[in-house]
PDB file of N, CA and C in Angstrom:
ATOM      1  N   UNK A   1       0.819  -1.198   0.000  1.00  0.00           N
ATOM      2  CA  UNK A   1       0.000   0.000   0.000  1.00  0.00           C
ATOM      3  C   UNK A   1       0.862   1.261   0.000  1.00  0.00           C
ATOM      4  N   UNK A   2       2.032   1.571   0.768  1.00  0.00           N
ATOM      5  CA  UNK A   2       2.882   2.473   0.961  1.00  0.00           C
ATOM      6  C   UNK A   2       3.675   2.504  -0.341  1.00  0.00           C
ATOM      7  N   UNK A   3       3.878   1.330  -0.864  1.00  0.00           N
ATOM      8  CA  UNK A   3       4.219   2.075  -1.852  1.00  0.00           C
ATOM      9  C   UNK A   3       3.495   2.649  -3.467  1.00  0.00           C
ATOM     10  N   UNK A   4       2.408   2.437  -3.630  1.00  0.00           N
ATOM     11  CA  UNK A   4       1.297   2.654  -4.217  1.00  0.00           C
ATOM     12  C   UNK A   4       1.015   4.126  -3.840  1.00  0.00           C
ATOM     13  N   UNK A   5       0.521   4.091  -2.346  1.00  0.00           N
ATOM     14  CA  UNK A   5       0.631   5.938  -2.027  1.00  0.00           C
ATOM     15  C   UNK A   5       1.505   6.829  -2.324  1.00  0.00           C
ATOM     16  N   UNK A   6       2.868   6.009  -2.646  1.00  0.00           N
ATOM     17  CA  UNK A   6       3.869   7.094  -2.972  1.00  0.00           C
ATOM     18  C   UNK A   6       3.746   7.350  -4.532  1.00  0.00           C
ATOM     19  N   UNK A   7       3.539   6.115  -5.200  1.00  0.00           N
ATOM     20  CA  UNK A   7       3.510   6.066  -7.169  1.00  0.00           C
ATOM     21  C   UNK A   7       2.419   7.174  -7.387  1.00  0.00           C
ATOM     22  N   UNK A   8       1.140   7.024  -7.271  1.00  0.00           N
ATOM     23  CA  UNK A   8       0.019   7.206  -7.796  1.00  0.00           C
ATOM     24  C   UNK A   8       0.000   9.038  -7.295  1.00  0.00           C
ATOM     25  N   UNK A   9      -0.593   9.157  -8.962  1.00  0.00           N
ATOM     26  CA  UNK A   9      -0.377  10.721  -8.693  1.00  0.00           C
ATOM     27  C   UNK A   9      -1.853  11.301  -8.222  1.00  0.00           C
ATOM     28  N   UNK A  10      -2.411  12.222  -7.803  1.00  0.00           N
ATOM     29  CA  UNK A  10      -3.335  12.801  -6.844  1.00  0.00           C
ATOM     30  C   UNK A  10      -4.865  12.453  -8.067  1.00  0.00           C
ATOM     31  N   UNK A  11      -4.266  12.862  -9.219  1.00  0.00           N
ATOM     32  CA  UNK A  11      -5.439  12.716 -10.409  1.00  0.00           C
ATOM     33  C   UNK A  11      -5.453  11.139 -10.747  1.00  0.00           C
ATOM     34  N   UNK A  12      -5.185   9.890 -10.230  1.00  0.00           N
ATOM     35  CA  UNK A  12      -5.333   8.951 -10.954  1.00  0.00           C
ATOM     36  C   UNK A  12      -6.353   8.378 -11.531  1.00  0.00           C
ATOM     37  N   UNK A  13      -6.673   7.662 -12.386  1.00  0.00           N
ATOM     38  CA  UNK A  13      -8.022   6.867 -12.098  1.00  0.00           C
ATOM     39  C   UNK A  13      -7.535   5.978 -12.841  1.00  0.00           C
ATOM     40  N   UNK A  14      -8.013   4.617 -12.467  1.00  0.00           N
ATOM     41  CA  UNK A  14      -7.897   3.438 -12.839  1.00  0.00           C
ATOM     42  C   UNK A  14      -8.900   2.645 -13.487  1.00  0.00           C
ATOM     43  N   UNK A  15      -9.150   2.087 -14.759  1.00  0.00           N
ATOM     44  CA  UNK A  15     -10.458   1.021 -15.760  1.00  0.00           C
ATOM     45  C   UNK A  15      -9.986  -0.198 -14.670  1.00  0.00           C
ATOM     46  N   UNK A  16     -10.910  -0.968 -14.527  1.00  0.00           N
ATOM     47  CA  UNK A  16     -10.613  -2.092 -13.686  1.00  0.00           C
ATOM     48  C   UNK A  16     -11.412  -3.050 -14.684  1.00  0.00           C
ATOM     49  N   UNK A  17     -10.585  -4.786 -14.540  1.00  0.00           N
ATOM     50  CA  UNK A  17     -11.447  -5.864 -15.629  1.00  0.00           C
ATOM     51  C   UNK A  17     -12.892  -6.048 -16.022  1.00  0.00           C
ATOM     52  N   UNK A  18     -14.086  -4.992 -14.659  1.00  0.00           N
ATOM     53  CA  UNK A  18     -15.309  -5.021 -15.119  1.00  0.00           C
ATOM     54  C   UNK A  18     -15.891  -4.115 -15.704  1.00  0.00           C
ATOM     55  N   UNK A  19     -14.764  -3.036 -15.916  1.00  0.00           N
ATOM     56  CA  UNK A  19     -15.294  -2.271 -16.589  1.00  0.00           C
ATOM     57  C   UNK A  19     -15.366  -0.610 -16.076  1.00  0.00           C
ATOM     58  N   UNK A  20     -15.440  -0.732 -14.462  1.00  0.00           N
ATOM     59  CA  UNK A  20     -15.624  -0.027 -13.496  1.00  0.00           C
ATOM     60  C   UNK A  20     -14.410   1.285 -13.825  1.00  0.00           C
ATOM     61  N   UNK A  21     -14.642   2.098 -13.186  1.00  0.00           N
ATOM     62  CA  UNK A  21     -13.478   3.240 -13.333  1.00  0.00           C
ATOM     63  C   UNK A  21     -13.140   3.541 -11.989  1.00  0.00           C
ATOM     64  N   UNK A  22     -12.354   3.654 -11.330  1.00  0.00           N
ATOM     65  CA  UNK A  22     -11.889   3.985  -9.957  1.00  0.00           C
ATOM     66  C   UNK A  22     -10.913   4.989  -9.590  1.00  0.00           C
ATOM     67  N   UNK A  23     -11.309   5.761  -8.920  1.00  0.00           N
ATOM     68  CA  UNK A  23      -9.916   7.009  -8.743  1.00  0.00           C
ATOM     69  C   UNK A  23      -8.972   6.577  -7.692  1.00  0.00           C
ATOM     70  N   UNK A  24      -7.748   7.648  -7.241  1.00  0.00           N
ATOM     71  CA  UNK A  24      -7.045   6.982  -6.607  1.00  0.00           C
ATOM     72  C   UNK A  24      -7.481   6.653  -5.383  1.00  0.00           C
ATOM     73  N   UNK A  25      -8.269   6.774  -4.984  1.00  0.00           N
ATOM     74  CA  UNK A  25      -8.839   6.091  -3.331  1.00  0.00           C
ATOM     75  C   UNK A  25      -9.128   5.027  -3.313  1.00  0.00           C
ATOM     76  N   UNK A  26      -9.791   5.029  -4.222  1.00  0.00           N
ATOM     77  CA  UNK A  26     -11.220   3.564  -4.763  1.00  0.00           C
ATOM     78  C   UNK A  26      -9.829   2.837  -5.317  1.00  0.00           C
ATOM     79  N   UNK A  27      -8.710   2.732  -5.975  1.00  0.00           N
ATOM     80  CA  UNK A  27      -7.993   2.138  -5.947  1.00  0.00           C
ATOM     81  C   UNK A  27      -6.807   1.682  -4.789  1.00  0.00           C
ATOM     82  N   UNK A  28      -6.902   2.230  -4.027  1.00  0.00           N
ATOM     83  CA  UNK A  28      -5.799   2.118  -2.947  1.00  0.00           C
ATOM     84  C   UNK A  28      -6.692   1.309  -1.814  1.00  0.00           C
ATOM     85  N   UNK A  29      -8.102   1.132  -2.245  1.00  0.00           N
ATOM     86  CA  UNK A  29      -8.779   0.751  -1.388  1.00  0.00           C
ATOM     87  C   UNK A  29      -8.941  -0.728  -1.510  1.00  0.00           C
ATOM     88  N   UNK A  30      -8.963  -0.852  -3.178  1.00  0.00           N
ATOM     89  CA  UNK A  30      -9.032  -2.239  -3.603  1.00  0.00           C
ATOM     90  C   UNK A  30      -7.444  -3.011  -3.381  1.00  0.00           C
ATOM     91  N   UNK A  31      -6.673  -2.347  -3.569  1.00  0.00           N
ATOM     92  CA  UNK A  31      -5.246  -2.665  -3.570  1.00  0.00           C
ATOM     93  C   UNK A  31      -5.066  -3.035  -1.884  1.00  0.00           C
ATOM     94  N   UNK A  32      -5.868  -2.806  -0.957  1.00  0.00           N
ATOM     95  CA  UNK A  32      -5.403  -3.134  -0.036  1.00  0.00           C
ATOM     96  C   UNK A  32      -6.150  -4.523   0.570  1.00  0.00           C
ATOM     97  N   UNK A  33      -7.700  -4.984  -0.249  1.00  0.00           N
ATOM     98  CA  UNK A  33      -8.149  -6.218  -0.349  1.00  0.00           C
ATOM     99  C   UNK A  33      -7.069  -7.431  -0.280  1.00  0.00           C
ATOM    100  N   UNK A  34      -7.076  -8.661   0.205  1.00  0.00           N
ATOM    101  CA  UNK A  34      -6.377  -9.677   0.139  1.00  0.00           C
ATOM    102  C   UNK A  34      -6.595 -10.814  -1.161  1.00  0.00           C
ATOM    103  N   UNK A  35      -5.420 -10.452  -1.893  1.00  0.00           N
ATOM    104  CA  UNK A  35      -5.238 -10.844  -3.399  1.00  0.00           C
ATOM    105  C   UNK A  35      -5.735 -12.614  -3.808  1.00  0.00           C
ATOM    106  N   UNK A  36      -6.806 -12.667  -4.826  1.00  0.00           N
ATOM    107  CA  UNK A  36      -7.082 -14.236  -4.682  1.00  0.00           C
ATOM    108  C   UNK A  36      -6.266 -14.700  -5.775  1.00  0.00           C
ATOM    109  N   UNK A  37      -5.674 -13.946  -6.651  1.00  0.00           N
ATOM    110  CA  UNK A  37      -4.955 -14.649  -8.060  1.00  0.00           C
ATOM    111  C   UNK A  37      -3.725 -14.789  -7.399  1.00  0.00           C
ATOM    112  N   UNK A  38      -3.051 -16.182  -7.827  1.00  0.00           N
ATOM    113  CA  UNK A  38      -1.747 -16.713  -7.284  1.00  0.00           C
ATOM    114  C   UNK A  38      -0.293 -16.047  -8.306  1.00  0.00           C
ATOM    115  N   UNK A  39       0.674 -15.928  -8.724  1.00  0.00           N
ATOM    116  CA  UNK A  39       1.556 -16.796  -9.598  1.00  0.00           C
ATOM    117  C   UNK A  39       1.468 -15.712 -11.297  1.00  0.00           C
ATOM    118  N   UNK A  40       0.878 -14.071 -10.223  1.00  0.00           N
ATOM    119  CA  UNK A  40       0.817 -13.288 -11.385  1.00  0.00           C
ATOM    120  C   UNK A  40       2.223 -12.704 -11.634  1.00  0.00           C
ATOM    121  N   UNK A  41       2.265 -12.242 -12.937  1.00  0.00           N
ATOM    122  CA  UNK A  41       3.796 -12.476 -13.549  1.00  0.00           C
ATOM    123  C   UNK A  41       3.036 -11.206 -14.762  1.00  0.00           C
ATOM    124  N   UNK A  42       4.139 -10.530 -15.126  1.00  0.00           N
ATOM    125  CA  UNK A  42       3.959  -9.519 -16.083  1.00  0.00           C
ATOM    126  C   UNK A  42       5.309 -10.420 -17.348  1.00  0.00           C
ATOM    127  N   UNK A  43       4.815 -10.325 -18.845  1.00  0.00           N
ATOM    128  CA  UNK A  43       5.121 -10.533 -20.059  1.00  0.00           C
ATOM    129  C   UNK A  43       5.766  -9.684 -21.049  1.00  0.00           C
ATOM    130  N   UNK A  44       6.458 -10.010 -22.265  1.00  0.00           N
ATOM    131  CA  UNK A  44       6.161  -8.695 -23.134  1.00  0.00           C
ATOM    132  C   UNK A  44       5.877  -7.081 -22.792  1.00  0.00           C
ATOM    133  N   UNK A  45       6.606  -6.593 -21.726  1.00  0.00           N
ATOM    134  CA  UNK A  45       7.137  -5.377 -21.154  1.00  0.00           C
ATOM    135  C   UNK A  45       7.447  -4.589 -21.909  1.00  0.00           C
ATOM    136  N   UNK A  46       6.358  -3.413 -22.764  1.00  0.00           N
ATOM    137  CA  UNK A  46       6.912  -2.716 -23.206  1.00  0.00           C
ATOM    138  C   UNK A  46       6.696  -1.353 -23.110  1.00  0.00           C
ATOM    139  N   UNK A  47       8.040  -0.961 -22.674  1.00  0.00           N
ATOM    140  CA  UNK A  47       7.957   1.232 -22.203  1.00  0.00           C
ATOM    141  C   UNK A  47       7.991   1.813 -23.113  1.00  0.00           C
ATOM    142  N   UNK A  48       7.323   3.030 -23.538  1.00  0.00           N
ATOM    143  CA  UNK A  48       7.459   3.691 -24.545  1.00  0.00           C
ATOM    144  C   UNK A  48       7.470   5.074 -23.624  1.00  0.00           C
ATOM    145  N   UNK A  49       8.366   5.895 -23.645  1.00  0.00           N
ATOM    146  CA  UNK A  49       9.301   7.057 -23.201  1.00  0.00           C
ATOM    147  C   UNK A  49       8.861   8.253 -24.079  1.00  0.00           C
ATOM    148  N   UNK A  50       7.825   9.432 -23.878  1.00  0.00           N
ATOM    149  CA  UNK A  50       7.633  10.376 -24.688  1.00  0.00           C
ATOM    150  C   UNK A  50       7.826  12.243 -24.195  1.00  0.00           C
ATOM    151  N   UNK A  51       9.232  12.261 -24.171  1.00  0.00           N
ATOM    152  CA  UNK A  51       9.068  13.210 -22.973  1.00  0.00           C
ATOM    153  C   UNK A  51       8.640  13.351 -21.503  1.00  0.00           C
ATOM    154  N   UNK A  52       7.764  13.837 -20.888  1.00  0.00           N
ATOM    155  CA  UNK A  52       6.964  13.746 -19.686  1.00  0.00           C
ATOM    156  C   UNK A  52       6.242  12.746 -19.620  1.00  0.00           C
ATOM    157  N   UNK A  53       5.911  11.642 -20.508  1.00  0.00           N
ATOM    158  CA  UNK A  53       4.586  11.189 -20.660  1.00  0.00           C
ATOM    159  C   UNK A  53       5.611   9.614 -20.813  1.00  0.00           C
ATOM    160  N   UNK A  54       5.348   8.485 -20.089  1.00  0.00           N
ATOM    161  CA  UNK A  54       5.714   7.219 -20.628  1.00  0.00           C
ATOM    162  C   UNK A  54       4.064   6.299 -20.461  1.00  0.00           C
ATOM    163  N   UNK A  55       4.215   5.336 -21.531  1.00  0.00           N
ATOM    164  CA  UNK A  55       3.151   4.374 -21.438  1.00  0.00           C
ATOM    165  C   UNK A  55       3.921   3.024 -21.236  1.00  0.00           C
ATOM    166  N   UNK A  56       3.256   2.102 -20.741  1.00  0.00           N
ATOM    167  CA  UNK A  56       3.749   0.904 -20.451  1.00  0.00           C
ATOM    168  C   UNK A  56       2.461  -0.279 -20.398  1.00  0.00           C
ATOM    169  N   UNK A  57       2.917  -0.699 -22.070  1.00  0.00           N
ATOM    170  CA  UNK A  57       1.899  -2.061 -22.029  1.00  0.00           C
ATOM    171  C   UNK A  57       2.676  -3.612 -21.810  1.00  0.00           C
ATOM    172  N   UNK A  58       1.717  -4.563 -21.019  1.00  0.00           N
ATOM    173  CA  UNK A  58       2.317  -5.409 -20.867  1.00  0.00           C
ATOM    174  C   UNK A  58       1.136  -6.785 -20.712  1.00  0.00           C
ATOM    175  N   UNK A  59       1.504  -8.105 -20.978  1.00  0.00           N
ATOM    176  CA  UNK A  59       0.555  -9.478 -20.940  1.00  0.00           C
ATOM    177  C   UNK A  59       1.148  -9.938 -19.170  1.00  0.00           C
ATOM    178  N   UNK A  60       0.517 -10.231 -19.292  1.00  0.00           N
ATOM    179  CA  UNK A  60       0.101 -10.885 -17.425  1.00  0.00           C
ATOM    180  C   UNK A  60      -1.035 -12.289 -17.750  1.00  0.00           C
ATOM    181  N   UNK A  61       0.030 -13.239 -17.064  1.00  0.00           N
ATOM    182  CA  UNK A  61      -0.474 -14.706 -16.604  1.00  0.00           C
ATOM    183  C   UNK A  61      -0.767 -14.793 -14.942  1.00  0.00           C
ATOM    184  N   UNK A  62      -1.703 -15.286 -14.549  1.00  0.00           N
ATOM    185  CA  UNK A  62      -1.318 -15.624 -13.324  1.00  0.00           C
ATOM    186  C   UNK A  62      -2.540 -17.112 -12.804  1.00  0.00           C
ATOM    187  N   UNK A  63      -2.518 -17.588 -11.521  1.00  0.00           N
ATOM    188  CA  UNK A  63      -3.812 -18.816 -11.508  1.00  0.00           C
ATOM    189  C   UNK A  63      -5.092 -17.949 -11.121  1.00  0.00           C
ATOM    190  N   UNK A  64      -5.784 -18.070 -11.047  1.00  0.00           N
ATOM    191  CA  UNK A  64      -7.276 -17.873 -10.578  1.00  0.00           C
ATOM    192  C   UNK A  64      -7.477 -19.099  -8.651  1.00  0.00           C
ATOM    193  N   UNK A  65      -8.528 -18.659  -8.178  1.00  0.00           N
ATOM    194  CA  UNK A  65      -8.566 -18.974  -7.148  1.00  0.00           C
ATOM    195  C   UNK A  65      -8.830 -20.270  -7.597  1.00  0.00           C
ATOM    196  N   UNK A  66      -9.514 -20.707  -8.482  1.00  0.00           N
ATOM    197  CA  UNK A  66      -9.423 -22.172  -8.581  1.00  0.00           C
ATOM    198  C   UNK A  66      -8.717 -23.132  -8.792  1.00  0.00           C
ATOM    199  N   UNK A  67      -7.659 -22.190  -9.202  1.00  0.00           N
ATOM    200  CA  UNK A  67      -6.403 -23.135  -9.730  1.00  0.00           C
ATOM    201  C   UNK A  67      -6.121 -22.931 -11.441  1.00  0.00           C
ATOM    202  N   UNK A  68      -7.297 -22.857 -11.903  1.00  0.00           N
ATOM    203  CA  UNK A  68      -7.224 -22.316 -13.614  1.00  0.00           C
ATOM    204  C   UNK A  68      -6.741 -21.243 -14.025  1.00  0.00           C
ATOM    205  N   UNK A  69      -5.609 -21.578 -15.091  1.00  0.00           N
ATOM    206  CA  UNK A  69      -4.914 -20.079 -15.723  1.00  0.00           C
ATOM    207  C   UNK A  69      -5.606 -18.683 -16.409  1.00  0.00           C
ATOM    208  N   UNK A  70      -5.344 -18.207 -15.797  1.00  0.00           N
ATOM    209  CA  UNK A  70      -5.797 -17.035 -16.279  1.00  0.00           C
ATOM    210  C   UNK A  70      -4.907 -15.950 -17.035  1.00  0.00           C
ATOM    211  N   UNK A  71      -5.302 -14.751 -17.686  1.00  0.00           N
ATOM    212  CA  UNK A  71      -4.243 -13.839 -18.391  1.00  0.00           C
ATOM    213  C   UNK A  71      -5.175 -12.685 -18.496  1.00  0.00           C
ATOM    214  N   UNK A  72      -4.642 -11.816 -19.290  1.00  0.00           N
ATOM    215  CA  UNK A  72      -4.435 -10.249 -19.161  1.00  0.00           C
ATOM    216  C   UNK A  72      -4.225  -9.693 -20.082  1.00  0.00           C
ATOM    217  N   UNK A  73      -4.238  -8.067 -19.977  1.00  0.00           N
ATOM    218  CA  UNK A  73      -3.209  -7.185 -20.500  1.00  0.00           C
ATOM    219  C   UNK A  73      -3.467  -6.092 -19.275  1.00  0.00           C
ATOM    220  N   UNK A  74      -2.102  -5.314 -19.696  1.00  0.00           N
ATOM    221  CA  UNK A  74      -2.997  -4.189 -18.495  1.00  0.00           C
ATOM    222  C   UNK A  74      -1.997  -2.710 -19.305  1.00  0.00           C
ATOM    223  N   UNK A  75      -2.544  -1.511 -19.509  1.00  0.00           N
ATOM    224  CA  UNK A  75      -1.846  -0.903 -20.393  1.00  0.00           C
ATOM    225  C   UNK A  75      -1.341   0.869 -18.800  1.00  0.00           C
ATOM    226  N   UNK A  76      -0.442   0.988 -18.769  1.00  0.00           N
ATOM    227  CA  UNK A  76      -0.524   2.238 -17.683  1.00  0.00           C
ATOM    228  C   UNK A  76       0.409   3.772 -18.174  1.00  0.00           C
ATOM    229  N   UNK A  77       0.268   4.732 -17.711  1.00  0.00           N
ATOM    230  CA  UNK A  77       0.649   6.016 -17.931  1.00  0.00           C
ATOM    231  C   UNK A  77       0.625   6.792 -17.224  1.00  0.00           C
ATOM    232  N   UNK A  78       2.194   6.928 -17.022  1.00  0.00           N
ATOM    233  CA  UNK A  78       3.026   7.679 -16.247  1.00  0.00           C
ATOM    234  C   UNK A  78       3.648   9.176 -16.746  1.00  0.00           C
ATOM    235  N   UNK A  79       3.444  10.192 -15.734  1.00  0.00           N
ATOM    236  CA  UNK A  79       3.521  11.787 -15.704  1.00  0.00           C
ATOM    237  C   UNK A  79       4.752  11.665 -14.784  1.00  0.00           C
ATOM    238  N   UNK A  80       5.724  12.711 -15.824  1.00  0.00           N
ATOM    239  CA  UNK A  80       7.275  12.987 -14.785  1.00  0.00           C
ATOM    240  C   UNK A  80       6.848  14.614 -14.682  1.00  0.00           C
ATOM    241  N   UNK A  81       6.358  14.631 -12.978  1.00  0.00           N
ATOM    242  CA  UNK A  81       6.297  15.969 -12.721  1.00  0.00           C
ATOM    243  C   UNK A  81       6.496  16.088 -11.702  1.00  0.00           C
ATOM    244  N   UNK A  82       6.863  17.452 -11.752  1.00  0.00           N
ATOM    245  CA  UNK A  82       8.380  18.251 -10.514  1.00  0.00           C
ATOM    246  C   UNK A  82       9.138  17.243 -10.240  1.00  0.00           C
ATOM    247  N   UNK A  83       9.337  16.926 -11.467  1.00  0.00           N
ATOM    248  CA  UNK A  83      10.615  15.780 -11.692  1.00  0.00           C
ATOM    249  C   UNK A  83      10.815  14.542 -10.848  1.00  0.00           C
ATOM    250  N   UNK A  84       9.372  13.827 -10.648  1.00  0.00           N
ATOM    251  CA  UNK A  84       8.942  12.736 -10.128  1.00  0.00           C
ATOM    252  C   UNK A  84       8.355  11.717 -11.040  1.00  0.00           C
ATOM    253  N   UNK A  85       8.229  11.240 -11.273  1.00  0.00           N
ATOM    254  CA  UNK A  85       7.351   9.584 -12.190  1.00  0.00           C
ATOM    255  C   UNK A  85       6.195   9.319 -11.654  1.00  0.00           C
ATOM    256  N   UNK A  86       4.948  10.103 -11.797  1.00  0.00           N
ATOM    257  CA  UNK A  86       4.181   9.411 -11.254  1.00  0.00           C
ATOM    258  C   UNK A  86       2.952   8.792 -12.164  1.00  0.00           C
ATOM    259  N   UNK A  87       1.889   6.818 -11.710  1.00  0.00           N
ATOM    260  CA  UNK A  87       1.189   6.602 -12.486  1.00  0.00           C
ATOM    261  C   UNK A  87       0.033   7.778 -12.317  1.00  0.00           C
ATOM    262  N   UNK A  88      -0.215   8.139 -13.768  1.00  0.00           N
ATOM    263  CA  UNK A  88      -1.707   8.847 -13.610  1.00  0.00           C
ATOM    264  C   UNK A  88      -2.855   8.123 -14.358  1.00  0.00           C
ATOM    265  N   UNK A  89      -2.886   6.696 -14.958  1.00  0.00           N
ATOM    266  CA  UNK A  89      -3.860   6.245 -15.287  1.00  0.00           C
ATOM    267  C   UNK A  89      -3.230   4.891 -15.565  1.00  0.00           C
ATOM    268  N   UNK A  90      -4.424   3.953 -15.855  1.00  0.00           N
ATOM    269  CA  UNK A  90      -3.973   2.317 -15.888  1.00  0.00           C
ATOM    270  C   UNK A  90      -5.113   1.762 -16.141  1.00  0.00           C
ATOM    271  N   UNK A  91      -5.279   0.612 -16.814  1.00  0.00           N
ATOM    272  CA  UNK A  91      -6.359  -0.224 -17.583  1.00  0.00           C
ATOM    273  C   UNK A  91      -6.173  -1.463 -17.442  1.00  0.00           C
ATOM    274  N   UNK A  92      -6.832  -2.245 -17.159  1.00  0.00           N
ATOM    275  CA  UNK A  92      -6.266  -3.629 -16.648  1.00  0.00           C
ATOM    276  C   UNK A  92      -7.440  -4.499 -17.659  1.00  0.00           C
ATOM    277  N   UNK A  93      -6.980  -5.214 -17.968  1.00  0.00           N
ATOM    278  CA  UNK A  93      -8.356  -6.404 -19.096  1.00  0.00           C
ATOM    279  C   UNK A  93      -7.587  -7.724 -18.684  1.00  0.00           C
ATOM    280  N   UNK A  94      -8.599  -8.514 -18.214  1.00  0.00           N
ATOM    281  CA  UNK A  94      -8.795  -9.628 -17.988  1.00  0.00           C
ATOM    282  C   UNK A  94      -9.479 -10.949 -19.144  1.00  0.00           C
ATOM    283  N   UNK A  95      -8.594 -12.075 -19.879  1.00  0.00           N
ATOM    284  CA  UNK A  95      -9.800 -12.636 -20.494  1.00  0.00           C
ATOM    285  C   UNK A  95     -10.034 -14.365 -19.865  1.00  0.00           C
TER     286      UNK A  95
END
C-alpha cells in the first residue's frame, strides 16, 4: 500500500477488468483487499518514453482462485512531474 501511495499521482483513475473506473482512493482501497490470483507475472514489457509522458503495455499470466490459468493485459501512464514519475492512469483487461 505504501508504496502505491507514494507512485500514484493525486489525479489517478484506474479502468478495472469489469469495466468499473476507480480514482485513486477507490484504488488504494481495492489494492489493499487480500489478493485471490496466485503466480501473477507480467510478459512482453513494453515502455514507450515520450518526454513527460511514458506508457507501459504489458501481458500478465497468473492462476485464478481455482487453480485455472488465467491472463491479461494491463496498459498504464506515467507523468514525470516536478521531476517525479508518477502513475496517472492504468487499464487492466482480464480474459
Amino acid at each position: 500500500m505504501r508504496r502505491f501511495d507514494e507512485m500514484l499521482a493525486p489525479d489517478f483513475l484506474c479502468t478495472n477488468p469489469d469495466g468499473s473506473l476507480v480514482d485513486r482512493a477507490g484504488f488504494l482501497e481495492q489494492t489493499a483487499r487480500p489478493v485471490s490470483i496466485k503466480d501473477l507475472a507480467a510478459h512482453d514489457v513494453n515502455v514507450r518514453i515520450m518526454g513527460d509522458v511514458a506508457i507501459i503495455h504489458a501481458r500478465t499470466t497468473y492462476r485464478r482462485p481455482d487453480g485455472e490459468p488465467g491472463r491479461g493485459r494491463y496498459t498504464d501512464v506515467w507523468a514525470r512531474r516536478d521531476g517525479r514519475w508518477l502513475a496517472v492512469a492504468a487499464h487492466v483487461g482480464r480474459v
